[in-house]
Protein backbone atom coordinates (compact mmCIF):
# COMPACT_ATOMS: atom_id res chain seq x y z
CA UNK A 1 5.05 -19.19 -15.73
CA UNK A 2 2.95 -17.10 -13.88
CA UNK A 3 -0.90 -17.32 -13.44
CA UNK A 4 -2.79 -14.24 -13.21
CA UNK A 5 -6.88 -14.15 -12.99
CA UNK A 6 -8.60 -11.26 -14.11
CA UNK A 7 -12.41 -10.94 -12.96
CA UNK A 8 -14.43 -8.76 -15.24
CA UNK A 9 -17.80 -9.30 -16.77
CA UNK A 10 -16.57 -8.02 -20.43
CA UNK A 11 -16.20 -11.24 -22.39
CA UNK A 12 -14.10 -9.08 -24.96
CA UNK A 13 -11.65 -8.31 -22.67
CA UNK A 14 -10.35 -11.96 -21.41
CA UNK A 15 -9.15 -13.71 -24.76
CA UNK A 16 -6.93 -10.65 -26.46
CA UNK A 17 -5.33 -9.91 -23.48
CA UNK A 18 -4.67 -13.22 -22.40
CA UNK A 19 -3.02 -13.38 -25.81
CA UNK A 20 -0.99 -10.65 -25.53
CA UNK A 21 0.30 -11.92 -21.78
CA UNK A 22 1.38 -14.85 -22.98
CA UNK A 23 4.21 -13.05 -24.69
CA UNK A 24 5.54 -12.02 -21.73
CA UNK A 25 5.31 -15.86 -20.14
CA UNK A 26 2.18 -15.24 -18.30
CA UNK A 27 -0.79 -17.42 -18.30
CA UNK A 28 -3.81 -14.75 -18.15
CA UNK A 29 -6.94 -16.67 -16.92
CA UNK A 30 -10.70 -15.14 -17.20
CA UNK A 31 -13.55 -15.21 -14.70
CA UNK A 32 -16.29 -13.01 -15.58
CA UNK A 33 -18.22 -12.65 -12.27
CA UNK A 34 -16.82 -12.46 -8.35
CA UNK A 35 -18.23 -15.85 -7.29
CA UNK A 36 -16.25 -17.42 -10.89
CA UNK A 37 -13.63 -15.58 -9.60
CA UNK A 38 -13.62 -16.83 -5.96
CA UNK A 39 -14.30 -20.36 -6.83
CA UNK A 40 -11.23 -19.87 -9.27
CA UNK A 41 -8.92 -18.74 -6.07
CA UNK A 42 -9.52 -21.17 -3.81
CA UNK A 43 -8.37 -24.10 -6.14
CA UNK A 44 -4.92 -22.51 -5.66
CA UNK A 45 -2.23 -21.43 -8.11
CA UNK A 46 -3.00 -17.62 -8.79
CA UNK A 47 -0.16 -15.44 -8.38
CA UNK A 48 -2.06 -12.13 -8.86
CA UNK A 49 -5.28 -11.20 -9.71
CA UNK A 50 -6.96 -8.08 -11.67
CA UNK A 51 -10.40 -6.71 -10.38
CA UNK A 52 -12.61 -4.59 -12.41
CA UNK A 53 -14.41 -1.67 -9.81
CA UNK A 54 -17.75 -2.32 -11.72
CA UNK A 55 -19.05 -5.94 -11.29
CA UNK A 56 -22.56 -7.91 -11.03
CA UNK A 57 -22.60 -9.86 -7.59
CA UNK A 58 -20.59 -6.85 -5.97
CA UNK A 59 -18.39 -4.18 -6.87
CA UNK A 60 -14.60 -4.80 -7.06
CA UNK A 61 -13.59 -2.78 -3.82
CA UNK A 62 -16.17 -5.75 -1.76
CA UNK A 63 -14.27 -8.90 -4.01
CA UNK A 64 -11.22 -6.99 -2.96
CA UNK A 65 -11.96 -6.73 0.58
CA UNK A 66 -13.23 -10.77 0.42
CA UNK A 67 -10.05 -11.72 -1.05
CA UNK A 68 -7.89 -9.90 1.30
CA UNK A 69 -9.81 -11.72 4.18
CA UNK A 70 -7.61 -14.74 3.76
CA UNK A 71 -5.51 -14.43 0.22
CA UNK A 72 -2.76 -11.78 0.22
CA UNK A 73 -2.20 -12.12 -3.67
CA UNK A 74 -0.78 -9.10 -5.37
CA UNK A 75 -3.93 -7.29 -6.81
CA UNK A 76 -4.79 -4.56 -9.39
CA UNK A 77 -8.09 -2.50 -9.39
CA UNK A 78 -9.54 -1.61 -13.05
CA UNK A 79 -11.89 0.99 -13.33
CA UNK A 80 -13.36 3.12 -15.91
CA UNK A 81 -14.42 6.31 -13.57
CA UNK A 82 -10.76 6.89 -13.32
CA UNK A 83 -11.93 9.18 -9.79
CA UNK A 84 -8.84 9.25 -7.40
CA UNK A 85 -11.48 8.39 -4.49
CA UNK A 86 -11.34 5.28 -6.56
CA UNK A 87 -7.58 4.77 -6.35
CA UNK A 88 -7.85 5.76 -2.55
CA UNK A 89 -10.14 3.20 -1.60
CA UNK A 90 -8.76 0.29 -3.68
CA UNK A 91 -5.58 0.60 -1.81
CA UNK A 92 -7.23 1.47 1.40
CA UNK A 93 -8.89 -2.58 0.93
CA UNK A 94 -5.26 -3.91 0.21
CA UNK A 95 -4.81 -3.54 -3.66
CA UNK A 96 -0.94 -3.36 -4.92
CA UNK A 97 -1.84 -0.90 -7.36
CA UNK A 98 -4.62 0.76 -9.84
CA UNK A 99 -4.78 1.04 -13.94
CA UNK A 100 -7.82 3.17 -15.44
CA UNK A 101 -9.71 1.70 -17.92
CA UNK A 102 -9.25 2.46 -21.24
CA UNK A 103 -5.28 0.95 -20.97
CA UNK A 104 -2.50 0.37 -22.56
CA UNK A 105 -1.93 -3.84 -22.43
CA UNK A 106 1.52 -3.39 -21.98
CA UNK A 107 1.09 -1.05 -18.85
CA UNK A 108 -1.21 -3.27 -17.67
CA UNK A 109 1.69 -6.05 -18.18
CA UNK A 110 4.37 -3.66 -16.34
CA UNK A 111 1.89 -3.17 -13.49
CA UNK A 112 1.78 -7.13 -12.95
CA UNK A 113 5.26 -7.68 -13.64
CA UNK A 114 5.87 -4.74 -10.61
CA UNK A 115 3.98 -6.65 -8.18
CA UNK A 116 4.82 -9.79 -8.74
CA UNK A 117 8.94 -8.53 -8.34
CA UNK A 118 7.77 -7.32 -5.16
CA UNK A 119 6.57 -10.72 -3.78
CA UNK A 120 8.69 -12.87 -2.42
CA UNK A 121 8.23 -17.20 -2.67
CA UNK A 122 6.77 -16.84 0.61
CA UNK A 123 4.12 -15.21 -1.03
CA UNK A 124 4.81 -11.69 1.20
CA UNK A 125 5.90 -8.07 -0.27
CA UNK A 126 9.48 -8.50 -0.96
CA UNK A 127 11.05 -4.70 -0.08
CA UNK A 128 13.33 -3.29 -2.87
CA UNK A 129 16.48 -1.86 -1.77
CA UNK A 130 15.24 1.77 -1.24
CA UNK A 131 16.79 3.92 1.40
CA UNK A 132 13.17 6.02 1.09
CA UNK A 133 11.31 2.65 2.16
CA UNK A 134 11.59 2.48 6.25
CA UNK A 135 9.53 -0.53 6.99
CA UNK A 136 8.46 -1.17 10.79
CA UNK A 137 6.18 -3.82 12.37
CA UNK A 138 2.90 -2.81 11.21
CA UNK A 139 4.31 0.51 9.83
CA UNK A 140 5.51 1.72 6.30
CA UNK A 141 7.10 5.55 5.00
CA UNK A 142 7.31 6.03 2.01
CA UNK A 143 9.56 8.96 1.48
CA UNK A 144 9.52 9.38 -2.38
CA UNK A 145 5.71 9.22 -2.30
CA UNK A 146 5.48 10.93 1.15
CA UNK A 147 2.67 7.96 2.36
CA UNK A 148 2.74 5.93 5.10
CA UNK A 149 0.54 2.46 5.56
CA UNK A 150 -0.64 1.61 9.23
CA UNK A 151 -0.84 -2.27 9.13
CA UNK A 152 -1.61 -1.84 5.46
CA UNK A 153 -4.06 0.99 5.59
CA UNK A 154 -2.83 4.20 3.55
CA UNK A 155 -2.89 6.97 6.46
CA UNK A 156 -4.35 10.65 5.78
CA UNK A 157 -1.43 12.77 7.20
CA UNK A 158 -1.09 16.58 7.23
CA UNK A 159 2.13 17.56 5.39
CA UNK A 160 3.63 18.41 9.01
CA UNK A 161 2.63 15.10 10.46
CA UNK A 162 3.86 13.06 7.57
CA UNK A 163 7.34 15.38 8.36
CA UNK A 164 7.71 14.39 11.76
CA UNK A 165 6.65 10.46 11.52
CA UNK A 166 9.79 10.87 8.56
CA UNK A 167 12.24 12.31 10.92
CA UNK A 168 11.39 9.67 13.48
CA UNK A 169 11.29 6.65 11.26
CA UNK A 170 14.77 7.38 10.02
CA UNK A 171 16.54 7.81 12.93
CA UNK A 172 14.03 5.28 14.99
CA UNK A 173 15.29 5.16 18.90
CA UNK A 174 17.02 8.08 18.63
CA UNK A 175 15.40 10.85 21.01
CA UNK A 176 14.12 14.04 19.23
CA UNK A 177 13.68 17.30 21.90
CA UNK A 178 11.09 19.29 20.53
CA UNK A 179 13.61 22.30 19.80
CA UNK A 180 15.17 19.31 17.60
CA UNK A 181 12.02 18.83 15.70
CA UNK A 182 11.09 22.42 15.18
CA UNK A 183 14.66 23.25 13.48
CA UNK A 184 13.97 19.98 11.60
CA UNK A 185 11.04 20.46 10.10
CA UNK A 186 10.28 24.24 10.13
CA UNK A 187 13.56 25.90 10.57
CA UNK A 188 14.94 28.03 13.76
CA UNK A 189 12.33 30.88 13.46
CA UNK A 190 10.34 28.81 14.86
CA UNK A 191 11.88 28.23 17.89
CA UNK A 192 9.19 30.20 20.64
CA UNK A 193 6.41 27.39 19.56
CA UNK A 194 7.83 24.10 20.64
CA UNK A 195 4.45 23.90 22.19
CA UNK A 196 3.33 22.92 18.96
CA UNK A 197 5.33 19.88 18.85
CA UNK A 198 2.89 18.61 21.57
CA UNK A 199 -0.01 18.88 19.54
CA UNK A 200 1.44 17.54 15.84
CA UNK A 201 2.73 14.22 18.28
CA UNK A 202 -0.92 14.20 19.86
CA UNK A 203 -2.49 14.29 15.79
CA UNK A 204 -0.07 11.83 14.55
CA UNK A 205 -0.05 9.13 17.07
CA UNK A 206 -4.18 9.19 17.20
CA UNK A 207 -3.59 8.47 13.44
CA UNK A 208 -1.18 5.58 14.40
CA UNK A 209 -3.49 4.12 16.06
CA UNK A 210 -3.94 0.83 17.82
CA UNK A 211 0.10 1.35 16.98
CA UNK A 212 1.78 2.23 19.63
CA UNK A 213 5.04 3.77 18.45
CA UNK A 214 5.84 7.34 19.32
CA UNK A 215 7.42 7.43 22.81
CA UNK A 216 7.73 10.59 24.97
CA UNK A 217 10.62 10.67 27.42
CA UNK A 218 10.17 13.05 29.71
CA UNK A 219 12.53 16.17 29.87
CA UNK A 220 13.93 14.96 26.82
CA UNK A 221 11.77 14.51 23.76
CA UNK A 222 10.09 11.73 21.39
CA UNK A 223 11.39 9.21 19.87
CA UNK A 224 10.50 6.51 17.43
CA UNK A 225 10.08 2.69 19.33
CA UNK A 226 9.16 0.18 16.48
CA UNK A 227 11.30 -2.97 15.60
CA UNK A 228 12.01 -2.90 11.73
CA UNK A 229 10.12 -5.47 9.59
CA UNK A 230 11.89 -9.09 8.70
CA UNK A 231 12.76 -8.63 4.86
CA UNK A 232 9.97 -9.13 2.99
CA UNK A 233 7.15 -8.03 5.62
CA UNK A 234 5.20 -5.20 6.85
């Protein structure tokens, strides 16, 4: 049976939902402040917790950042404001994912049982089988979502730059001339501004920063030089 903690100051929350877990053979424990809730983690056998954004002590995107400093539980962010700044800076900190309060107890069920499948016993993200998942050391491209995570940080990429990190990450070693990358990602017309290519590689690899992972070969192109991630890592 799983254990999941939730930290939130509502005492009305804890006891219903911890009910309604239990039908899906979880064990839903309450802590109603941060420091309950860190005291509660470092005795051991959480498997995920859920954070509410609005907390005495501190707010849930500081727990979240204390908890990442030496726990990498799966986590979920609860917030009432529903803002998508919210949702940006949750996973920014490390959350897995994000539920706006008011919610459904059975999403917020599906959203632990999701994270939890993506763990493996080792305690690390287990990758699903998804061809638009490239994992890299430090690196991850998402192309159904078009995101990409730099050591677990959610980048801000252009639509161009996320285009060209995608080309290189599927085909990573393979060299990519800059006439390549033009008729890739913006079609022959544009041809007479392979110039260009210079400046979206210059953008993108600032971004990647301290990661250093787009090669230039001279007189021949760019390519891609990351080793993919051991299963289950990032």
């Amino acid at each position: 049976m799983h254990r999941i903690l939730l930290i939130d100051d509502d005492t009305q929350l804890g006891p219903p939902l911890a009910a309604y877990f239990a039908r899906f053979d979880m064990a839903l424990e309450s802590a109603l402040s941060p420091s309950a809730g860190l005291a509660r983690l470092k005795q051991g056998g959480i498997d995920a917790a859920i954070l509410d954004v609005m907390l005495p002590e501190m707010d849930g995107f500081a727990l979240c950042r204390t908890i990442r400093k030496d726990n990498d539980l799966p986590i979920i962010m609860l917030t009432a404001r529903g803002e998508v700044m919210d949702r940006v800076v949750g996973l920014e900190l490390g959350a897995d994912d994000y539920v706006p309060k008011p919610f459904e107890p059975r999403e917020l069920v599906a959203r632990v049982q999701t994270v939890l499948r993506r763990r493996a016993p080792g305690g690390k993200a287990a990758l699903p089988a998804d061809p638009n998942l490239l994992t890299f050391n430090g690196l991850l491209v998402n192309a159904t979502t078009r995101t990409a995570q730099r050591q677990g940080q959610l980048l801000d990429l252009t639509s161009t730059e996320f285009d060209l990190l995608l080309l290189l990450a599927r085909a990573p070693g393979k060299v990519f001339s800059r006439d390549d990358i033009l008729n890739q990602l913006r079609g022959h017309e544009a041809e007479l501004y392979t110039r260009a290519v210079d400046i979206v590689v210059s953008r993108l690899r600032k971004k990647l920063e301290p990661l250093d992972c787009i090669k230039t070969l001279r007189n021949a192109g760019y390519t891609l030089a990351l080793e993919a991630a051991a299963p289950g890592l990032v």
